[in-house]
PDB file of N, CA and C in Angstrom:
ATOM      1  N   UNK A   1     -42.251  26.501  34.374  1.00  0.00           N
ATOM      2  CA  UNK A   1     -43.459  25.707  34.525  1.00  0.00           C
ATOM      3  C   UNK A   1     -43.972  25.876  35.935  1.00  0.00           C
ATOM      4  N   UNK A   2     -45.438  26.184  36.090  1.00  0.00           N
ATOM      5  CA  UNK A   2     -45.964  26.201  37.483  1.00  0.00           C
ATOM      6  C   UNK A   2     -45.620  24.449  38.215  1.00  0.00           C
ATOM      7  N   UNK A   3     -46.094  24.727  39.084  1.00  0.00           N
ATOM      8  CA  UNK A   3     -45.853  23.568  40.161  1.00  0.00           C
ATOM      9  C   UNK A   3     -47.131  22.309  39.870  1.00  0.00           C
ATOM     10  N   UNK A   4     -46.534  21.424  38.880  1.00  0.00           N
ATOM     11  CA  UNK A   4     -47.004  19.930  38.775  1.00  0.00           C
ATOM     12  C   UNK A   4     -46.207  19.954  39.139  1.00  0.00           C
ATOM     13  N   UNK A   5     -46.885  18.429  40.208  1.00  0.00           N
ATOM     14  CA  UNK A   5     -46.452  17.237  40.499  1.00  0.00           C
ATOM     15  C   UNK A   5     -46.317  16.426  39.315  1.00  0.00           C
ATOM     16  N   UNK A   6     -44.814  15.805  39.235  1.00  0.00           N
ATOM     17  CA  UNK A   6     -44.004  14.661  38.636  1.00  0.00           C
ATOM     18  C   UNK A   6     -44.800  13.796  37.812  1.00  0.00           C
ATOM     19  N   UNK A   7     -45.793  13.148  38.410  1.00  0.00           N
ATOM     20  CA  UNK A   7     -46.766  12.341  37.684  1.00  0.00           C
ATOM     21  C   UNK A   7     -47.400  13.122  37.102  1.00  0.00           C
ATOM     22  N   UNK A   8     -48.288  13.971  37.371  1.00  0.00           N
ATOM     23  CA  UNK A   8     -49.040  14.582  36.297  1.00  0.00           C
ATOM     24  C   UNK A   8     -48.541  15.219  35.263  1.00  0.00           C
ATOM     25  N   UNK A   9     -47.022  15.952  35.469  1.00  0.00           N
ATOM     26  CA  UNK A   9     -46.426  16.340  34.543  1.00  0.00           C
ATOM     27  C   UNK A   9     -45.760  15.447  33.190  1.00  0.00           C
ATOM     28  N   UNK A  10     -45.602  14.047  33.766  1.00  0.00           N
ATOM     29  CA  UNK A  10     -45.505  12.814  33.057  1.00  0.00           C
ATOM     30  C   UNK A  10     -46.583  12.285  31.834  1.00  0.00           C
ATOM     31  N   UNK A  11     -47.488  12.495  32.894  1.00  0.00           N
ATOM     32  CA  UNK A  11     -48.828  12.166  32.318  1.00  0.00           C
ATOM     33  C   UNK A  11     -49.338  13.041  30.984  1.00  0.00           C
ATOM     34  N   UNK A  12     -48.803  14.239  31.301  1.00  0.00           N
ATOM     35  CA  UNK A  12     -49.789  15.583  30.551  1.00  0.00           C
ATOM     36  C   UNK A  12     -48.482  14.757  29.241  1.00  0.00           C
ATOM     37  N   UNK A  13     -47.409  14.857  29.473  1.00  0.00           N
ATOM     38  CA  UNK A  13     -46.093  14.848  28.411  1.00  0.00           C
ATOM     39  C   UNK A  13     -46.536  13.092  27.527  1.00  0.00           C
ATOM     40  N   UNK A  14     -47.169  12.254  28.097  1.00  0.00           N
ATOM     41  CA  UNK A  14     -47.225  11.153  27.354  1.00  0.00           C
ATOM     42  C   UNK A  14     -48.355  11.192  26.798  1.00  0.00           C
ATOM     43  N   UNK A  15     -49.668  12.147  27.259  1.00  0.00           N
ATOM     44  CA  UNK A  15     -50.447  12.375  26.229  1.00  0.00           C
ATOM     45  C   UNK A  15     -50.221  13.155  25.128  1.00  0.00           C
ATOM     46  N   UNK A  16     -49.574  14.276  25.196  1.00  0.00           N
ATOM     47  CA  UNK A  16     -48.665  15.130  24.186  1.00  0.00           C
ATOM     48  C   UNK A  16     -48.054  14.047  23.311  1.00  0.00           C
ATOM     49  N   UNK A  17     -47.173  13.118  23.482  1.00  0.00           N
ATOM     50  CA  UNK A  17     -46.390  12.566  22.465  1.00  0.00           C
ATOM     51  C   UNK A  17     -47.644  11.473  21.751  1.00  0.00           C
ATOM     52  N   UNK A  18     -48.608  11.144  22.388  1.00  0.00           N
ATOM     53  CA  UNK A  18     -49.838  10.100  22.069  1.00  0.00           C
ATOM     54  C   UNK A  18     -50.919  10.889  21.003  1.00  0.00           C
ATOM     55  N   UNK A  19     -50.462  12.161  21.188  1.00  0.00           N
ATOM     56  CA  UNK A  19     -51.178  12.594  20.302  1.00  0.00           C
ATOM     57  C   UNK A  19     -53.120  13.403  20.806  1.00  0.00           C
ATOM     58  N   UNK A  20     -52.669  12.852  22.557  1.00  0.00           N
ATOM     59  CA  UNK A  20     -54.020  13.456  22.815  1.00  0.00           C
ATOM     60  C   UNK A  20     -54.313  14.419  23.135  1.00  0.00           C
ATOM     61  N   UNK A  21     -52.907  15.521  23.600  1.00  0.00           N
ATOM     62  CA  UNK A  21     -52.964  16.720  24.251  1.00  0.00           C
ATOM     63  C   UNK A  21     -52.199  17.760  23.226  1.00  0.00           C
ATOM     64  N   UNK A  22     -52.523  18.792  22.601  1.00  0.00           N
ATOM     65  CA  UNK A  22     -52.323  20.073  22.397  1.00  0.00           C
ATOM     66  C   UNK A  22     -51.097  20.800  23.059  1.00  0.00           C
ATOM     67  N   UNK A  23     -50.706  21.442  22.195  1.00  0.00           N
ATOM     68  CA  UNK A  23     -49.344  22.198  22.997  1.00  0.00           C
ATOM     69  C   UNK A  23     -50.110  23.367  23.625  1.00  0.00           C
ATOM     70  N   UNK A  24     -51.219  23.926  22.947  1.00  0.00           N
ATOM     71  CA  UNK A  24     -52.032  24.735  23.419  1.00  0.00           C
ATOM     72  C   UNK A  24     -52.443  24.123  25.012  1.00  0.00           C
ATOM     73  N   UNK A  25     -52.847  22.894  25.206  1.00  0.00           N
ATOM     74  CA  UNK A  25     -53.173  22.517  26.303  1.00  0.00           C
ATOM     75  C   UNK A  25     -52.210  22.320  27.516  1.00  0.00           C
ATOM     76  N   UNK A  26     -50.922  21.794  26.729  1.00  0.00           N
ATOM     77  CA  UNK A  26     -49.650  21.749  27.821  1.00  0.00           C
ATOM     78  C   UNK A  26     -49.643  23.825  28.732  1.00  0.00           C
ATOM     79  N   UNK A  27     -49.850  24.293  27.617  1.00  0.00           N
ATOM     80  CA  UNK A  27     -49.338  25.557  28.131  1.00  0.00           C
ATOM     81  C   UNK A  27     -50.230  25.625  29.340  1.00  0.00           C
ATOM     82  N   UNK A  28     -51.743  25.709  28.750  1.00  0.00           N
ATOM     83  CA  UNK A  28     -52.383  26.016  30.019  1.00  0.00           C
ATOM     84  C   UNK A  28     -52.359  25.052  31.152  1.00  0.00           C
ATOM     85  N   UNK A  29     -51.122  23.926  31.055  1.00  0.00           N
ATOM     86  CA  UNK A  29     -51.431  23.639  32.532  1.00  0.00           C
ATOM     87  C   UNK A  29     -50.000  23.882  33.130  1.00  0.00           C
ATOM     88  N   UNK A  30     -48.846  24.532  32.759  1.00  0.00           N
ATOM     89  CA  UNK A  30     -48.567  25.535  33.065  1.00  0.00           C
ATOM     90  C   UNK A  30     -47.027  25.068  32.486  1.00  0.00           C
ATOM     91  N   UNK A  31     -46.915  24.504  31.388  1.00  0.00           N
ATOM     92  CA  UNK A  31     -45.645  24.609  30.672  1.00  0.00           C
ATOM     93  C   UNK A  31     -45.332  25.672  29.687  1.00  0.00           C
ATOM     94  N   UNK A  32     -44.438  25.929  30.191  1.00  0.00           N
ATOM     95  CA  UNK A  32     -43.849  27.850  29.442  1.00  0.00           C
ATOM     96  C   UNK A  32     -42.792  27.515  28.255  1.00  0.00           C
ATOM     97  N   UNK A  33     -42.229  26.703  27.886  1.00  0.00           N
ATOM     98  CA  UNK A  33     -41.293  26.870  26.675  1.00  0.00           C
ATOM     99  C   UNK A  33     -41.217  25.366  26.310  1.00  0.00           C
ATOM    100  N   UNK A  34     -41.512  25.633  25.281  1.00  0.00           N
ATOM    101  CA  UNK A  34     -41.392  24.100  24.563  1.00  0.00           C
ATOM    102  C   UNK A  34     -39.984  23.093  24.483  1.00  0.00           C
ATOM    103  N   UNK A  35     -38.947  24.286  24.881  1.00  0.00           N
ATOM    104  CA  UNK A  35     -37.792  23.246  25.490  1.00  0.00           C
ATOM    105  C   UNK A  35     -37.460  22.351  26.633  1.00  0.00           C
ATOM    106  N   UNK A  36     -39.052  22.834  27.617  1.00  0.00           N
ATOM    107  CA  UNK A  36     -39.343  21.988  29.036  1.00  0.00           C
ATOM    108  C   UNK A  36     -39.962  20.253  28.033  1.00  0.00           C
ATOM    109  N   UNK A  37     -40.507  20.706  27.263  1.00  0.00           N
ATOM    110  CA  UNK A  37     -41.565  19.404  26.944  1.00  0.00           C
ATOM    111  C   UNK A  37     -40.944  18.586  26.120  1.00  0.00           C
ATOM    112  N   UNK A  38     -39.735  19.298  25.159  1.00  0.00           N
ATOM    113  CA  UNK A  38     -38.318  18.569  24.581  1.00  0.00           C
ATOM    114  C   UNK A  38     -37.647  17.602  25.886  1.00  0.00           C
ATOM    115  N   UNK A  39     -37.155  18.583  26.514  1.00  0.00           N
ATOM    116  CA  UNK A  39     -36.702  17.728  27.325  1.00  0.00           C
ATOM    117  C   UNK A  39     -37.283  16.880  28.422  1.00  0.00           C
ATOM    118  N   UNK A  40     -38.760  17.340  28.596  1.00  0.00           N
ATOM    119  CA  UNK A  40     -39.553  15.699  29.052  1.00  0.00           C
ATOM    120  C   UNK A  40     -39.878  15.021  28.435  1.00  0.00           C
ATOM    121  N   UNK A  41     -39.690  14.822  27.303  1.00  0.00           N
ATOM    122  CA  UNK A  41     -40.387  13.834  26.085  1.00  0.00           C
ATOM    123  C   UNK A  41     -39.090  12.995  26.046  1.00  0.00           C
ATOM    124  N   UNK A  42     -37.624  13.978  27.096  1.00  0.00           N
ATOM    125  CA  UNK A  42     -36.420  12.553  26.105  1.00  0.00           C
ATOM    126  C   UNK A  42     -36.262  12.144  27.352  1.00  0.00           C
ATOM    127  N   UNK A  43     -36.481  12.823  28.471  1.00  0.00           N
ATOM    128  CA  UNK A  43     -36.422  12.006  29.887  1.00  0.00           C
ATOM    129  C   UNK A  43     -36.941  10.607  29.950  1.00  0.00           C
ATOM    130  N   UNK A  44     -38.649  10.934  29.384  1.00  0.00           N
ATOM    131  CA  UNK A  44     -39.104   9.576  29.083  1.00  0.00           C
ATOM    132  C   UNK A  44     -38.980   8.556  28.373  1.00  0.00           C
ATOM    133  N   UNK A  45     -37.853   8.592  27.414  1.00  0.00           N
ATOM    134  CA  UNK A  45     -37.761   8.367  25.910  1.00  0.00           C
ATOM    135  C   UNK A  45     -38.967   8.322  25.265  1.00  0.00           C
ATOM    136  N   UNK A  46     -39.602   9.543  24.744  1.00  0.00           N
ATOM    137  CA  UNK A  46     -40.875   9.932  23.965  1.00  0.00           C
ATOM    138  C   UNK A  46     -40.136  10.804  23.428  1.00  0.00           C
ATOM    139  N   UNK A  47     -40.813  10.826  21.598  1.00  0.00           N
ATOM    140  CA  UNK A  47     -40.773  11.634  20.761  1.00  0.00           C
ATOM    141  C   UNK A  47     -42.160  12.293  20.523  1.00  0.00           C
ATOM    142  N   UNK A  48     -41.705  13.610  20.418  1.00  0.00           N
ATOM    143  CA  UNK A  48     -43.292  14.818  20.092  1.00  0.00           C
ATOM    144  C   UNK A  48     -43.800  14.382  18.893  1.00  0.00           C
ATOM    145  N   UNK A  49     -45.182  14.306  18.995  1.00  0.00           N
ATOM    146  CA  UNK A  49     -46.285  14.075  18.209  1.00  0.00           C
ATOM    147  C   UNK A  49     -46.355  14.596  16.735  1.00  0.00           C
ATOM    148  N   UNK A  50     -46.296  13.969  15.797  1.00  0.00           N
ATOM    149  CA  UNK A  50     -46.120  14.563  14.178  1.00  0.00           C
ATOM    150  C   UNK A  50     -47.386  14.914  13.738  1.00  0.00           C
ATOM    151  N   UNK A  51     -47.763  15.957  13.081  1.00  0.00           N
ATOM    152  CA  UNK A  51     -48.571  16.623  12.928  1.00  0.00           C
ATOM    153  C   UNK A  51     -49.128  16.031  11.314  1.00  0.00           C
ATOM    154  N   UNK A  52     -50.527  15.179  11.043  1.00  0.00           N
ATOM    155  CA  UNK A  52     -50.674  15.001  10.295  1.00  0.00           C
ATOM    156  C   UNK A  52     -50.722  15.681   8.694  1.00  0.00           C
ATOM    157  N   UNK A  53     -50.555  14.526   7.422  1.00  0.00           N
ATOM    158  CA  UNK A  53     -50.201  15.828   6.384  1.00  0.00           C
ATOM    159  C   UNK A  53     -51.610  15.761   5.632  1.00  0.00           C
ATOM    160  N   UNK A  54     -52.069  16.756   6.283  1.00  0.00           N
ATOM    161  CA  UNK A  54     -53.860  17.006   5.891  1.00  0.00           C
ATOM    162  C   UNK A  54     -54.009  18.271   6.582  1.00  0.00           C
ATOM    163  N   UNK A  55     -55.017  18.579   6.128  1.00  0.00           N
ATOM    164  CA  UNK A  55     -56.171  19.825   6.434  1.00  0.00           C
ATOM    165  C   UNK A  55     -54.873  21.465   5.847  1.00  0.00           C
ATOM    166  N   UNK A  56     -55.673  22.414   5.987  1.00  0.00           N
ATOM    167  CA  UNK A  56     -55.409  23.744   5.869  1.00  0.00           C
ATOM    168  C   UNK A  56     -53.848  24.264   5.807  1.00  0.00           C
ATOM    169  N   UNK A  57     -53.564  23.505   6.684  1.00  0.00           N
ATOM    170  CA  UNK A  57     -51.922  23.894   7.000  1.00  0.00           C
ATOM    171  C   UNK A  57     -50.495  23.105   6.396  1.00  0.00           C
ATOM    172  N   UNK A  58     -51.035  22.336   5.427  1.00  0.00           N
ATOM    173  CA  UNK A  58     -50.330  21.019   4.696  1.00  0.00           C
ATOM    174  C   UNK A  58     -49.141  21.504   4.116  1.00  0.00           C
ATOM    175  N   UNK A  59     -49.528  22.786   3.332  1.00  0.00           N
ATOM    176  CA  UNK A  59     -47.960  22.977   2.648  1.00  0.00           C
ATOM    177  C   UNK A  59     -47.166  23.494   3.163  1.00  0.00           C
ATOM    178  N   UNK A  60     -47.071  23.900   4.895  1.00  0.00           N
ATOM    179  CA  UNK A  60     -46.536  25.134   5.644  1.00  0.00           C
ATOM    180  C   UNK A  60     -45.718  24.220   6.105  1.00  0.00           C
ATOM    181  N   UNK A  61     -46.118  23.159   6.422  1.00  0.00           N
ATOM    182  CA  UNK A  61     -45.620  21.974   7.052  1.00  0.00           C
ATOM    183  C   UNK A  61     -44.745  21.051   6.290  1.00  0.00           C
ATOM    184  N   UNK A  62     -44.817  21.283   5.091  1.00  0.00           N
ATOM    185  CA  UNK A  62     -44.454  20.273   3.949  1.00  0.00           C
ATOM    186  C   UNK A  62     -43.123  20.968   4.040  1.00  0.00           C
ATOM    187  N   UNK A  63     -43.201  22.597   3.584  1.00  0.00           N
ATOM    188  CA  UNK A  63     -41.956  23.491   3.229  1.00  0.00           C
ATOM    189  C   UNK A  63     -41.233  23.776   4.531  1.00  0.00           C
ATOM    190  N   UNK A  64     -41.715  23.335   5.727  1.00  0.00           N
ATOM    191  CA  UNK A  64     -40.945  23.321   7.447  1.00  0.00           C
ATOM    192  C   UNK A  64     -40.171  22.025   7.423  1.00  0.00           C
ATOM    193  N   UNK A  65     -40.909  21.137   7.211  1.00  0.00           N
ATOM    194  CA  UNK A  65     -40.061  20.108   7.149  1.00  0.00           C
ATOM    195  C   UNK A  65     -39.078  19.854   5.836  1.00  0.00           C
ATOM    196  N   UNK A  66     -39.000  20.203   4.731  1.00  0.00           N
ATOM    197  CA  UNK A  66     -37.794  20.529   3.370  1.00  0.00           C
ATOM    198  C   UNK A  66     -36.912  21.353   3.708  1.00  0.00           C
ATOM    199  N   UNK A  67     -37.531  22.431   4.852  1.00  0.00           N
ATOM    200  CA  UNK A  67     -36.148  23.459   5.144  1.00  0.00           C
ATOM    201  C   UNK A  67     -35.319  22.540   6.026  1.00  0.00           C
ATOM    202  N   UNK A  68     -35.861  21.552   7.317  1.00  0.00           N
ATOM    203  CA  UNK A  68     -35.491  21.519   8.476  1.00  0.00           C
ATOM    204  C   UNK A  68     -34.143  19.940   7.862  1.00  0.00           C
ATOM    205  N   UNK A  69     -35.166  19.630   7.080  1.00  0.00           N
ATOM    206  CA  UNK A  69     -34.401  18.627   6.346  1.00  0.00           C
ATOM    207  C   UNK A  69     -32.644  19.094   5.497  1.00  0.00           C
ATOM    208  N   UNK A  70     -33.169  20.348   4.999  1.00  0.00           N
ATOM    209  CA  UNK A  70     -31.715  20.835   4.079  1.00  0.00           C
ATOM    210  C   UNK A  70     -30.886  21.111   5.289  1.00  0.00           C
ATOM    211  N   UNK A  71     -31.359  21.657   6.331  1.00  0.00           N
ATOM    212  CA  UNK A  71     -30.657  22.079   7.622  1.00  0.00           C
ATOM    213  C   UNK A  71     -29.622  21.114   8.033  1.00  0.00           C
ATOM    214  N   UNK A  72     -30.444  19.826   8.168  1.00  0.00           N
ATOM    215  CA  UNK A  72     -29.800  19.024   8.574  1.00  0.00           C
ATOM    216  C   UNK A  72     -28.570  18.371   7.758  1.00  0.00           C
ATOM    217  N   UNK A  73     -29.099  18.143   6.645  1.00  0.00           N
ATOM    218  CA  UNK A  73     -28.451  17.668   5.538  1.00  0.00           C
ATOM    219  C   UNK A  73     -26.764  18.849   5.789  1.00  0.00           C
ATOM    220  N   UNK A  74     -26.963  19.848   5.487  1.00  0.00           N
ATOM    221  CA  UNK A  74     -25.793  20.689   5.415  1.00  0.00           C
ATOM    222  C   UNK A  74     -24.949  20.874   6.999  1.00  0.00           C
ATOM    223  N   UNK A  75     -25.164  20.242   7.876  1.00  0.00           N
ATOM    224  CA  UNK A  75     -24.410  19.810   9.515  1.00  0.00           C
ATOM    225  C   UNK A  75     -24.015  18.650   8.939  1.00  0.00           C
ATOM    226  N   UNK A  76     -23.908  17.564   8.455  1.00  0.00           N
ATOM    227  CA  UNK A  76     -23.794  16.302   8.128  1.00  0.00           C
ATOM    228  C   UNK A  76     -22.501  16.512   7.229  1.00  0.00           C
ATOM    229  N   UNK A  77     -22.761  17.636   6.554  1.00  0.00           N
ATOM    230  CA  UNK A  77     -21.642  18.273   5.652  1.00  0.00           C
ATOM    231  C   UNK A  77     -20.385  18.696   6.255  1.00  0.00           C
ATOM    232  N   UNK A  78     -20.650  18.885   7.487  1.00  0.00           N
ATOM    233  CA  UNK A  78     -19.226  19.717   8.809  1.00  0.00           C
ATOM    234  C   UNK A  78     -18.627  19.177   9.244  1.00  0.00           C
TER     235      UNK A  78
END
Protein backbone atom coordinates (compact mmCIF):
# COMPACT_ATOMS: atom_id res chain seq x y z
CA UNK A 1 0.00 0.00 0.00
CA UNK A 2 1.33 3.57 -0.90
CA UNK A 3 1.79 5.90 2.01
CA UNK A 4 -1.73 6.82 3.81
CA UNK A 5 -1.79 8.24 6.73
CA UNK A 6 -3.53 5.97 9.54
CA UNK A 7 -6.68 7.98 9.56
CA UNK A 8 -7.36 8.13 6.15
CA UNK A 9 -6.52 4.65 5.69
CA UNK A 10 -9.17 3.98 8.52
CA UNK A 11 -11.46 6.08 6.98
CA UNK A 12 -11.20 4.73 3.26
CA UNK A 13 -11.57 0.89 5.24
CA UNK A 14 -14.88 2.02 7.20
CA UNK A 15 -16.35 3.30 4.14
CA UNK A 16 -15.50 -0.03 2.37
CA UNK A 17 -17.21 -2.08 5.11
CA UNK A 18 -20.33 0.81 5.03
CA UNK A 19 -20.75 -0.02 1.82
CA UNK A 20 -19.67 3.40 0.32
CA UNK A 21 -16.37 2.69 -1.22
CA UNK A 22 -15.53 0.15 -4.04
CA UNK A 23 -12.65 -2.19 -3.88
CA UNK A 24 -12.05 -0.66 -7.22
CA UNK A 25 -11.73 2.60 -5.27
CA UNK A 26 -9.60 1.24 -2.28
CA UNK A 27 -7.10 0.19 -5.00
CA UNK A 28 -6.79 3.47 -6.47
CA UNK A 29 -5.94 5.03 -3.36
CA UNK A 30 -3.29 2.80 -3.10
CA UNK A 31 -4.28 -0.59 -1.48
CA UNK A 32 -2.57 -3.54 -3.38
CA UNK A 33 -4.01 -6.89 -2.02
CA UNK A 34 -7.12 -7.43 -0.53
CA UNK A 35 -5.42 -9.20 2.39
CA UNK A 36 -4.26 -5.48 3.56
CA UNK A 37 -8.14 -4.53 3.74
CA UNK A 38 -8.93 -8.16 5.49
CA UNK A 39 -6.77 -7.34 7.84
CA UNK A 40 -7.89 -3.64 8.36
CA UNK A 41 -11.40 -4.44 8.49
CA UNK A 42 -10.43 -6.94 11.68
CA UNK A 43 -8.06 -4.38 13.22
CA UNK A 44 -11.12 -2.31 13.41
CA UNK A 45 -13.50 -4.98 14.16
CA UNK A 46 -15.31 -4.40 10.65
CA UNK A 47 -16.58 -6.97 8.43
CA UNK A 48 -16.32 -6.44 4.36
CA UNK A 49 -19.34 -5.28 2.74
CA UNK A 50 -21.86 -8.11 1.27
CA UNK A 51 -22.62 -7.69 -2.06
CA UNK A 52 -26.29 -7.42 -2.72
CA UNK A 53 -28.41 -10.49 -4.26
CA UNK A 54 -29.63 -8.48 -7.34
CA UNK A 55 -28.63 -7.22 -10.65
CA UNK A 56 -26.50 -9.18 -13.46
CA UNK A 57 -24.15 -11.01 -11.33
CA UNK A 58 -26.73 -12.86 -8.88
CA UNK A 59 -26.09 -16.40 -9.71
CA UNK A 60 -22.14 -16.09 -9.73
CA UNK A 61 -22.54 -15.01 -6.34
CA UNK A 62 -25.21 -17.37 -5.29
CA UNK A 63 -22.86 -20.50 -6.64
CA UNK A 64 -19.53 -18.48 -4.71
CA UNK A 65 -21.18 -18.45 -1.80
CA UNK A 66 -22.67 -22.62 -1.99
CA UNK A 67 -19.07 -23.45 -2.86
CA UNK A 68 -17.52 -21.28 0.00
CA UNK A 69 -20.20 -22.65 2.24
CA UNK A 70 -19.44 -26.63 1.32
CA UNK A 71 -15.77 -25.46 1.97
CA UNK A 72 -16.46 -24.65 5.11
CA UNK A 73 -18.81 -27.20 6.02
CA UNK A 74 -16.08 -30.01 5.09
CA UNK A 75 -13.08 -28.15 7.74
CA UNK A 76 -15.78 -28.54 10.41
CA UNK A 77 -15.52 -32.20 9.33
CA UNK A 78 -11.45 -32.31 10.46
Amino acid sequence: MTATAPDDRNALLRAYASGAVTWRELREQGFDDYIQVLGGLGELGLRPPIAPMSGPNVEARRRGREMLARLLRGQDAQ
